[in-house]
C-alpha atoms as a PDB file:
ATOM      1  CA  UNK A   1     217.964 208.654  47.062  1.00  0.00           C
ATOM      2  CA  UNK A   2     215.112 207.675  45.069  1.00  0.00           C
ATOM      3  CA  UNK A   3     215.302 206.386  41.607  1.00  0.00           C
ATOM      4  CA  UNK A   4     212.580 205.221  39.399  1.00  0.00           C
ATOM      5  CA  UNK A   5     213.665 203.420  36.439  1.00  0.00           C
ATOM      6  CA  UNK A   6     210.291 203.130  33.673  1.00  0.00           C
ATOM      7  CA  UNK A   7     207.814 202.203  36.594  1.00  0.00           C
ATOM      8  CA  UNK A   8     204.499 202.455  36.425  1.00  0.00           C
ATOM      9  CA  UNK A   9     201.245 202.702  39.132  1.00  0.00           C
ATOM     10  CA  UNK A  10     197.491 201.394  37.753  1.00  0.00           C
ATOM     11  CA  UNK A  11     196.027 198.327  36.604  1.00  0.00           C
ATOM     12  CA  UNK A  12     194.477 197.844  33.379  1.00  0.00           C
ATOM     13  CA  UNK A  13     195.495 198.358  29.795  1.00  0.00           C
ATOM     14  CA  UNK A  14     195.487 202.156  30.474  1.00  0.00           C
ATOM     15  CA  UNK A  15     197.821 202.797  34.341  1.00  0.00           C
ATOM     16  CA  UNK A  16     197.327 205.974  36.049  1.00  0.00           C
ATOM     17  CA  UNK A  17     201.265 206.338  35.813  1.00  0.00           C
ATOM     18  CA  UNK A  18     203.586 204.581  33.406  1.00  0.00           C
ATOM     19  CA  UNK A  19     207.058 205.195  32.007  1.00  0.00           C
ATOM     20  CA  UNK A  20     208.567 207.138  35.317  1.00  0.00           C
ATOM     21  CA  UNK A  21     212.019 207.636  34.982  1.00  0.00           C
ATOM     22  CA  UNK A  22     213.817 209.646  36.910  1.00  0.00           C
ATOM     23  CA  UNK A  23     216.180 210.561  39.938  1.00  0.00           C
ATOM     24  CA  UNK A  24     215.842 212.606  42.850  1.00  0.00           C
ATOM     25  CA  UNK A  25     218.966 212.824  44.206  1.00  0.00           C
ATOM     26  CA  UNK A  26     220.443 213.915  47.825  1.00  0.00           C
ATOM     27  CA  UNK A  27     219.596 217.688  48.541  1.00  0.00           C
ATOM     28  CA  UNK A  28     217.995 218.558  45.230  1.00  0.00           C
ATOM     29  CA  UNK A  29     214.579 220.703  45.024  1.00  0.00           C
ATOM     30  CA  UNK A  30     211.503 219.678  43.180  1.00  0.00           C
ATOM     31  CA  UNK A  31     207.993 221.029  41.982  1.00  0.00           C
ATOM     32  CA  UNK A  32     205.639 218.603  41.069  1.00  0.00           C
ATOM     33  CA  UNK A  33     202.919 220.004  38.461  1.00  0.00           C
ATOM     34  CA  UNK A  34     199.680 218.822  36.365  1.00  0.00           C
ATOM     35  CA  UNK A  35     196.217 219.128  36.260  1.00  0.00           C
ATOM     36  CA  UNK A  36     193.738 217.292  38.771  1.00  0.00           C
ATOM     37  CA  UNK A  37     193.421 213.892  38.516  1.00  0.00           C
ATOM     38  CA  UNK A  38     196.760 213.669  37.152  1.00  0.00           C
ATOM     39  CA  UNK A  39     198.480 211.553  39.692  1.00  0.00           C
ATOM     40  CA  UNK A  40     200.379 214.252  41.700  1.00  0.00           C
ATOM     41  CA  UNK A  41     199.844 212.352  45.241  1.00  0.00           C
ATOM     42  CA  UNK A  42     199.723 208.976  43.293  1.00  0.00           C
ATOM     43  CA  UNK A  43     203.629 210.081  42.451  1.00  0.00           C
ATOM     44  CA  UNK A  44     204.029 211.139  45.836  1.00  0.00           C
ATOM     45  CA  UNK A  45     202.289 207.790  47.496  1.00  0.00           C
ATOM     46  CA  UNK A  46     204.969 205.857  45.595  1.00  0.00           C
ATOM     47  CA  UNK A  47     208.060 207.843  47.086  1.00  0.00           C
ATOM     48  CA  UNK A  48     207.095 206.810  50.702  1.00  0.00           C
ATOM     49  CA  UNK A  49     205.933 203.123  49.926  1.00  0.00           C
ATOM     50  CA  UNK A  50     202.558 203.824  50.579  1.00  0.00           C
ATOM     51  CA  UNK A  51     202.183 202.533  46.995  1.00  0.00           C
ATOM     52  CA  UNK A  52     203.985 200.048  45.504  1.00  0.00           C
ATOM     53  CA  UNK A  53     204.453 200.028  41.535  1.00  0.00           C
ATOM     54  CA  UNK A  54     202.886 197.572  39.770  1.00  0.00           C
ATOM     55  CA  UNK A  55     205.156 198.058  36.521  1.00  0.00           C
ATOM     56  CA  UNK A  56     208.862 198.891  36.492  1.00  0.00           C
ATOM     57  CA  UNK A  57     211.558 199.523  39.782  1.00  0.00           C
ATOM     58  CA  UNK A  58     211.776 202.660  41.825  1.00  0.00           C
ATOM     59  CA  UNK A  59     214.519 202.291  44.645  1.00  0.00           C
ATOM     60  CA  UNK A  60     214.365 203.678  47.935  1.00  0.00           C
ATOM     61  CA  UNK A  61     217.599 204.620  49.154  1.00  0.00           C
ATOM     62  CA  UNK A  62     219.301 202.443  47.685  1.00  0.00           C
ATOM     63  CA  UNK A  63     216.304 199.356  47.976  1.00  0.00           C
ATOM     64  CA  UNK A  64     214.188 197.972  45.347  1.00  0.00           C
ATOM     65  CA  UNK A  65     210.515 199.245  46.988  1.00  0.00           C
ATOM     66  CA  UNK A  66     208.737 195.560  45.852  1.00  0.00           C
ATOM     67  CA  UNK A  67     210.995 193.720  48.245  1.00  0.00           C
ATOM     68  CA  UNK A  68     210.613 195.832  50.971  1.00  0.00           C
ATOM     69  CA  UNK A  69     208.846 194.214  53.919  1.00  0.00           C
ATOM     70  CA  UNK A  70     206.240 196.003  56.774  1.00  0.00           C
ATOM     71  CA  UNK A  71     209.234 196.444  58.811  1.00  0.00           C
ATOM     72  CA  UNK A  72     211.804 197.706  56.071  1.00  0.00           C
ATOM     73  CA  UNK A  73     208.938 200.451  55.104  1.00  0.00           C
ATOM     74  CA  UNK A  74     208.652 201.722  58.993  1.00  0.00           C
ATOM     75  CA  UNK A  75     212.115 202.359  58.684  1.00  0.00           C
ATOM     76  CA  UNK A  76     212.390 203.590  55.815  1.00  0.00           C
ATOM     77  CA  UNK A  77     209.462 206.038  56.115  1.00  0.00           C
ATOM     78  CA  UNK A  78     211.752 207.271  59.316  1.00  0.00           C
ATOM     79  CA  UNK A  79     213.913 209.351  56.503  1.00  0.00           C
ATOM     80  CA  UNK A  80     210.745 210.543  54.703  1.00  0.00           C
ATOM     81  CA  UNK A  81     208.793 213.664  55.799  1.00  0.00           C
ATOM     82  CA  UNK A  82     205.534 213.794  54.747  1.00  0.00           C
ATOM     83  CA  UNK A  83     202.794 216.121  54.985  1.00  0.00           C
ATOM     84  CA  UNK A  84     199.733 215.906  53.677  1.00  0.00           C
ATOM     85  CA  UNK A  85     196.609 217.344  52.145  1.00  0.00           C
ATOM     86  CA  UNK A  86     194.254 216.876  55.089  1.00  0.00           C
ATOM     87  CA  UNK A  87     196.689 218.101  57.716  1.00  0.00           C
ATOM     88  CA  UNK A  88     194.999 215.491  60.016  1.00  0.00           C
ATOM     89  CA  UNK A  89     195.657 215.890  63.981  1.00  0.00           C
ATOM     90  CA  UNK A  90     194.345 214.362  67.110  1.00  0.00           C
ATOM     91  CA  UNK A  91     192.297 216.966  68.678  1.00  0.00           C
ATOM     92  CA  UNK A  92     192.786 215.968  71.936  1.00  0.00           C
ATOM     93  CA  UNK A  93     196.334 216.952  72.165  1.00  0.00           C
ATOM     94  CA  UNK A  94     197.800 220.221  72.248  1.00  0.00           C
ATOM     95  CA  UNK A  95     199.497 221.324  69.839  1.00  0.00           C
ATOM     96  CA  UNK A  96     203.444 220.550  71.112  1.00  0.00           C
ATOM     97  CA  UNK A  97     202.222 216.804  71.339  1.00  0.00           C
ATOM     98  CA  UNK A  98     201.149 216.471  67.972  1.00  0.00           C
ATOM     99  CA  UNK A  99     204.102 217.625  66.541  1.00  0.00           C
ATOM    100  CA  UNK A 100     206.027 215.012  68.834  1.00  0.00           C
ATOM    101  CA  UNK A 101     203.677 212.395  67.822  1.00  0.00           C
ATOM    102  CA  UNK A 102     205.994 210.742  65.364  1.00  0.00           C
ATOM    103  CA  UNK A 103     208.851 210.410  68.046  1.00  0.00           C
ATOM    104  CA  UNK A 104     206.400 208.294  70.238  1.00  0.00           C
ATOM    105  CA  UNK A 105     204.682 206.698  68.053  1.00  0.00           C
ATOM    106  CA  UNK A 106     208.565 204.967  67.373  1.00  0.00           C
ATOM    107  CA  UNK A 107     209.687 204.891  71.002  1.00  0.00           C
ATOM    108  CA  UNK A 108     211.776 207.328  70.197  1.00  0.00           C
ATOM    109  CA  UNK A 109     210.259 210.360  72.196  1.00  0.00           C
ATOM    110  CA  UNK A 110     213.413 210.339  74.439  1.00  0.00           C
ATOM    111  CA  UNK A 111     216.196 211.524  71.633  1.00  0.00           C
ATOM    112  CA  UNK A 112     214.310 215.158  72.012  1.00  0.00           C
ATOM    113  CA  UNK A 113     214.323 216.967  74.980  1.00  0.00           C
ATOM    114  CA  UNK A 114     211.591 219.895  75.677  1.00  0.00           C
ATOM    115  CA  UNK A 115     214.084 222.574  74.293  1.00  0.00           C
ATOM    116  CA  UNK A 116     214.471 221.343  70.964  1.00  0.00           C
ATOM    117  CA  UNK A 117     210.917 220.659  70.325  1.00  0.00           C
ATOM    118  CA  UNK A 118     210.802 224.461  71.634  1.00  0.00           C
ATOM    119  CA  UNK A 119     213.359 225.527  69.082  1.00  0.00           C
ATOM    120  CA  UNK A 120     211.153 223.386  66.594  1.00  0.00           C
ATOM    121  CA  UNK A 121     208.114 225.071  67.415  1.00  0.00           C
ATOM    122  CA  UNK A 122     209.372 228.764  67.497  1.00  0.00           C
ATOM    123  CA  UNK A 123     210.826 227.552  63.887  1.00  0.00           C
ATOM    124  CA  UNK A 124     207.960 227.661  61.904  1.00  0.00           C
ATOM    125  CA  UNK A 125     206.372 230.202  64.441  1.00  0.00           C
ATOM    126  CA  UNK A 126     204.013 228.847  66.535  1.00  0.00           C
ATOM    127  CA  UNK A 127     205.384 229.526  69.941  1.00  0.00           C
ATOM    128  CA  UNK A 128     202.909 231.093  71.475  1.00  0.00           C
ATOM    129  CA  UNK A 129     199.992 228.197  70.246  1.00  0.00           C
ATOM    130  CA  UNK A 130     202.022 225.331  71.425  1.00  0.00           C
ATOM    131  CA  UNK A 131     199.454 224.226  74.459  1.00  0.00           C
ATOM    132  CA  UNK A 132     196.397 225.048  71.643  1.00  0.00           C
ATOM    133  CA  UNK A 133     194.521 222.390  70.521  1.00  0.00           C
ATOM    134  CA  UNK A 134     194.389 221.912  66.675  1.00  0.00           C
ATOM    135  CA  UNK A 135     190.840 222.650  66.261  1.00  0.00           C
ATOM    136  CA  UNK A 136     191.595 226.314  67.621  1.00  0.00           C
ATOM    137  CA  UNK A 137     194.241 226.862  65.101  1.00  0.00           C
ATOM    138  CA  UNK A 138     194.051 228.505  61.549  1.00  0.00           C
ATOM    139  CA  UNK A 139     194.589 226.973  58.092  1.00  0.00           C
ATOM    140  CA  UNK A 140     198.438 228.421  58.167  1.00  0.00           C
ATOM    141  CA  UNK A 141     199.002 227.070  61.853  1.00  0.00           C
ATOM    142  CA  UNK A 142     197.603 223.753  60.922  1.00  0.00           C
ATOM    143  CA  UNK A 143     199.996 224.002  57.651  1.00  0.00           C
ATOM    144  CA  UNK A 144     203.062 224.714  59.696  1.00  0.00           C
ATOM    145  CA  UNK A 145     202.255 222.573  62.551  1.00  0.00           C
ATOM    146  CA  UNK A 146     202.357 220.069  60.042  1.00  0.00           C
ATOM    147  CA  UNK A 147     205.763 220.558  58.223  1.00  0.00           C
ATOM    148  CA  UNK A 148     207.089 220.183  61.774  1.00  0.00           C
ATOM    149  CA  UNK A 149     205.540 217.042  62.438  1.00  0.00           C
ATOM    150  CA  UNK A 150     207.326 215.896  59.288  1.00  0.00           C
ATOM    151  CA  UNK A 151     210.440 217.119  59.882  1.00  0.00           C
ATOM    152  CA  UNK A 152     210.485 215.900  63.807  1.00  0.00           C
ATOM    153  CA  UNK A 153     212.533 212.825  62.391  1.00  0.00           C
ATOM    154  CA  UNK A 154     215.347 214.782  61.178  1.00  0.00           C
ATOM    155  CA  UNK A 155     214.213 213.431  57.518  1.00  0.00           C
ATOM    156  CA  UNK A 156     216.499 212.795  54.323  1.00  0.00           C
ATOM    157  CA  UNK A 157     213.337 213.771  52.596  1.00  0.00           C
ATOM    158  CA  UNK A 158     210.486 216.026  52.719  1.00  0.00           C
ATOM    159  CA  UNK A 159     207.464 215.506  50.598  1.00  0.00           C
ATOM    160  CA  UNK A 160     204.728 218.516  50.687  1.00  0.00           C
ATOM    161  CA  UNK A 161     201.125 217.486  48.429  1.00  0.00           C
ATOM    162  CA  UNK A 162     199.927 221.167  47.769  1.00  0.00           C
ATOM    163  CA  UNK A 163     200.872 222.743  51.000  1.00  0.00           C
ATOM    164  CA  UNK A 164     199.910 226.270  50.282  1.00  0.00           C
ATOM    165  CA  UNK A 165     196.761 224.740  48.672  1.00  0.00           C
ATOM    166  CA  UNK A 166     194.160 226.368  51.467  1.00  0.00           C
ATOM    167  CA  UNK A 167     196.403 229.842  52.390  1.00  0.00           C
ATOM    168  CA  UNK A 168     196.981 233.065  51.970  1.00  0.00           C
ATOM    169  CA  UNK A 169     199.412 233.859  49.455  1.00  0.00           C
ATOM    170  CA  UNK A 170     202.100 235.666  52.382  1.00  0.00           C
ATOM    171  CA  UNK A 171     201.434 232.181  54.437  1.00  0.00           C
ATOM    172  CA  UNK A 172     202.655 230.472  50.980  1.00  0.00           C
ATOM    173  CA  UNK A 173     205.510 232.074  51.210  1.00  0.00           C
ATOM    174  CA  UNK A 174     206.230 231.805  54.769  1.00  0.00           C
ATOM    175  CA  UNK A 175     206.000 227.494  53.892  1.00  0.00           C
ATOM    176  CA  UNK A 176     208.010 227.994  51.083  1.00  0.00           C
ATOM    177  CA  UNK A 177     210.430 230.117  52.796  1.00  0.00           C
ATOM    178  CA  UNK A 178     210.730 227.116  55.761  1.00  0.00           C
ATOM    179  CA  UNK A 179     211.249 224.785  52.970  1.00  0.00           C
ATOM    180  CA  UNK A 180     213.949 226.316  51.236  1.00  0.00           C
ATOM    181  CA  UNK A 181     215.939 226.802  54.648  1.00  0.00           C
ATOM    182  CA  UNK A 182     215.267 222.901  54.917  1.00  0.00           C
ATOM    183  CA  UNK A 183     216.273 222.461  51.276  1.00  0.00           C
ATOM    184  CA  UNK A 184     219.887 224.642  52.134  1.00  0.00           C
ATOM    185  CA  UNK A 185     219.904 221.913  55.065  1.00  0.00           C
ATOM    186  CA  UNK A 186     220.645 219.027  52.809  1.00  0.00           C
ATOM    187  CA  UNK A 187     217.262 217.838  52.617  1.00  0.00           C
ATOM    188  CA  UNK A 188     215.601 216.827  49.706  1.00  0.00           C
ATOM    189  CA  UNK A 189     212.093 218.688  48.562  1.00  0.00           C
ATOM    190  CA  UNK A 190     209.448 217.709  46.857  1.00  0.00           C
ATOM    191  CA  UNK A 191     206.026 219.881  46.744  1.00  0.00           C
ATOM    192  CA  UNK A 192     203.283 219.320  44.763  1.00  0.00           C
ATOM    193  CA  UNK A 193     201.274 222.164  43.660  1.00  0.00           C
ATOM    194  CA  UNK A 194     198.833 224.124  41.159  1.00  0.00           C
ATOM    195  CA  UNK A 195     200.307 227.036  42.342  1.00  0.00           C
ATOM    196  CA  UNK A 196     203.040 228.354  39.041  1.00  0.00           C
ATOM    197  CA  UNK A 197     203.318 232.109  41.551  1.00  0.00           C
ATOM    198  CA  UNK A 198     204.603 229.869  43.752  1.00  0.00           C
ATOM    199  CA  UNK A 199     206.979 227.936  41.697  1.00  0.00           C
ATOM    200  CA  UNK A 200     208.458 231.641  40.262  1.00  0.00           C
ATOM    201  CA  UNK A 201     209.121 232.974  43.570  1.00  0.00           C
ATOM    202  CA  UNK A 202     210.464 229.585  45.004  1.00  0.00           C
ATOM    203  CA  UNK A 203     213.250 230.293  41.599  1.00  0.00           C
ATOM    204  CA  UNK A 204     214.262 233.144  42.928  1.00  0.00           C
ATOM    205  CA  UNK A 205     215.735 231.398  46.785  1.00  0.00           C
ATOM    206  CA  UNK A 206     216.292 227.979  44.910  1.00  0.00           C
ATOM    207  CA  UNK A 207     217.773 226.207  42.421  1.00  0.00           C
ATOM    208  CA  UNK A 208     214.630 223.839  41.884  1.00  0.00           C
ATOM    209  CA  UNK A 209     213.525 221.305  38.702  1.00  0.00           C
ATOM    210  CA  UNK A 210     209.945 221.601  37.689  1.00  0.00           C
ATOM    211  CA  UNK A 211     208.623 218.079  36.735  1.00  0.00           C
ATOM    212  CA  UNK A 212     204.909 217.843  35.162  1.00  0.00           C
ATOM    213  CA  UNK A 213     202.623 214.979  35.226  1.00  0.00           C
ATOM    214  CA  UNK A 214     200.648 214.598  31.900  1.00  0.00           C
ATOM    215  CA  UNK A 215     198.952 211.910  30.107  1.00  0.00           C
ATOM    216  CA  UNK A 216     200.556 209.411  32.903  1.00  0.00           C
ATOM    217  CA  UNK A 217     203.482 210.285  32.676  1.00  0.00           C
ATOM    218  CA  UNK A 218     206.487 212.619  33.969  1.00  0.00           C
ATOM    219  CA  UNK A 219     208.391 214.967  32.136  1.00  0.00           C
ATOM    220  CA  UNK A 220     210.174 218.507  32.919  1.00  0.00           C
ATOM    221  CA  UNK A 221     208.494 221.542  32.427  1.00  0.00           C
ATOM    222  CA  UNK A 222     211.166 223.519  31.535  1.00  0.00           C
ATOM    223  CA  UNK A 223     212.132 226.549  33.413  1.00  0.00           C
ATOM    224  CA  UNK A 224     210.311 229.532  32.143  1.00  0.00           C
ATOM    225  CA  UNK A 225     207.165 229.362  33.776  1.00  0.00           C
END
């Protein structure tokens, strides 16, 4: 699915991230650890071709990311679920739109009728705050609101950058739990995180490889955290 074969992000004698090697294959489960400043979205940025490496090869199912063009990444980023940081919505649109946003953004709102994107929405629990707007949700709702916009696209891929970062620790769980169902779905995980409570409990519902970023570069943490 994604392979990265001794590539590197940065510029300079010094690159944020050098010497990346390693595989995430089909349906694994992935923490992504280190300190601030360490690269942890950097890493991230590269998976979805938001980045492109300026040292070294990572292929994207199955295509060398430097020759992709603007095209080749909007359909590739259709198999990659993303969600981000900043949770960013459009205010303006209730809640059910936003989540459908990436279907008609593509011209692809048609392939997903009103009672899926129901099903969806009752999902990660947010039935009854479908028609709110996202300014009158909480941190959590925002959270989950935004794992479904991710996964709207039926993704090979999910990629979460510290999505328990700003909730309560049983609303970490609840995202975790969602993302282990996904993970038992096929789907490939990757969060990034501080959080090591998290990582323990996730060990107990997953089989999932800890990788830590260090120094620029990648290496496994080892399981006894």
């Amino acid at each position: 699915m994604i392979e990265m074969q001794d590539a590197a992000y940065g510029y300079g004698a010094e690159p944020l991230l050098s010497g990346l090697t390693l595989t995430l294959a089909p349906g694994s489960f992935h923490f992504l650890t280190g300190p601030s400043g360490a690269g942890k979205t950097t890493f991230l940025k590269l998976c979805y071709a938001e980045l492109l490496p300026t040292g070294g090869t990572i292929n994207l199912f199955g295509h060398k990311a430097n020759g992709l063009g603007r095209d080749d990444i909007a359909d590739l980023r259709q198999r990659i679920g993303v969600v981000h940081q900043d949770c960013q919505f459009l205010d303006h649109l209730p809640l059910s739109q936003n989540i459908a946003l990436p279907l008609t953004v593509t011209g692809k709102s048609g392939i997903l009728d009103e009672a899926n994107l129901n099903e969806l929405i009752g999902w990660v629990g947010l039935t009854a705050r479908s028609d709110a707007t996202p300014p009158e949700l909480s941190g959590g709702e925002r959270q989950r609101a935004a794992l479904a916009r991710a996964i709207i696209m039926d993704p090979d891929l999910i990629l979460a950058d510290e999505p328990t970062g700003n909730v309560d620790w049983e609303m970490s769980l609840r995202l975790l739990n969602l993302l282990v169902e996904l993970n038992k779905l096929g789907k490939t995980v990757v969060i990034a995180t501080h959080d090591l409570a998290l990582i323990r409990a996730a060990k107990q519902r997953v089989q999932a490889r800890v990788l830590r970023i260090q120094g620029g570069q990648i290496m496994s943490a080892g399981a006894d955290l």
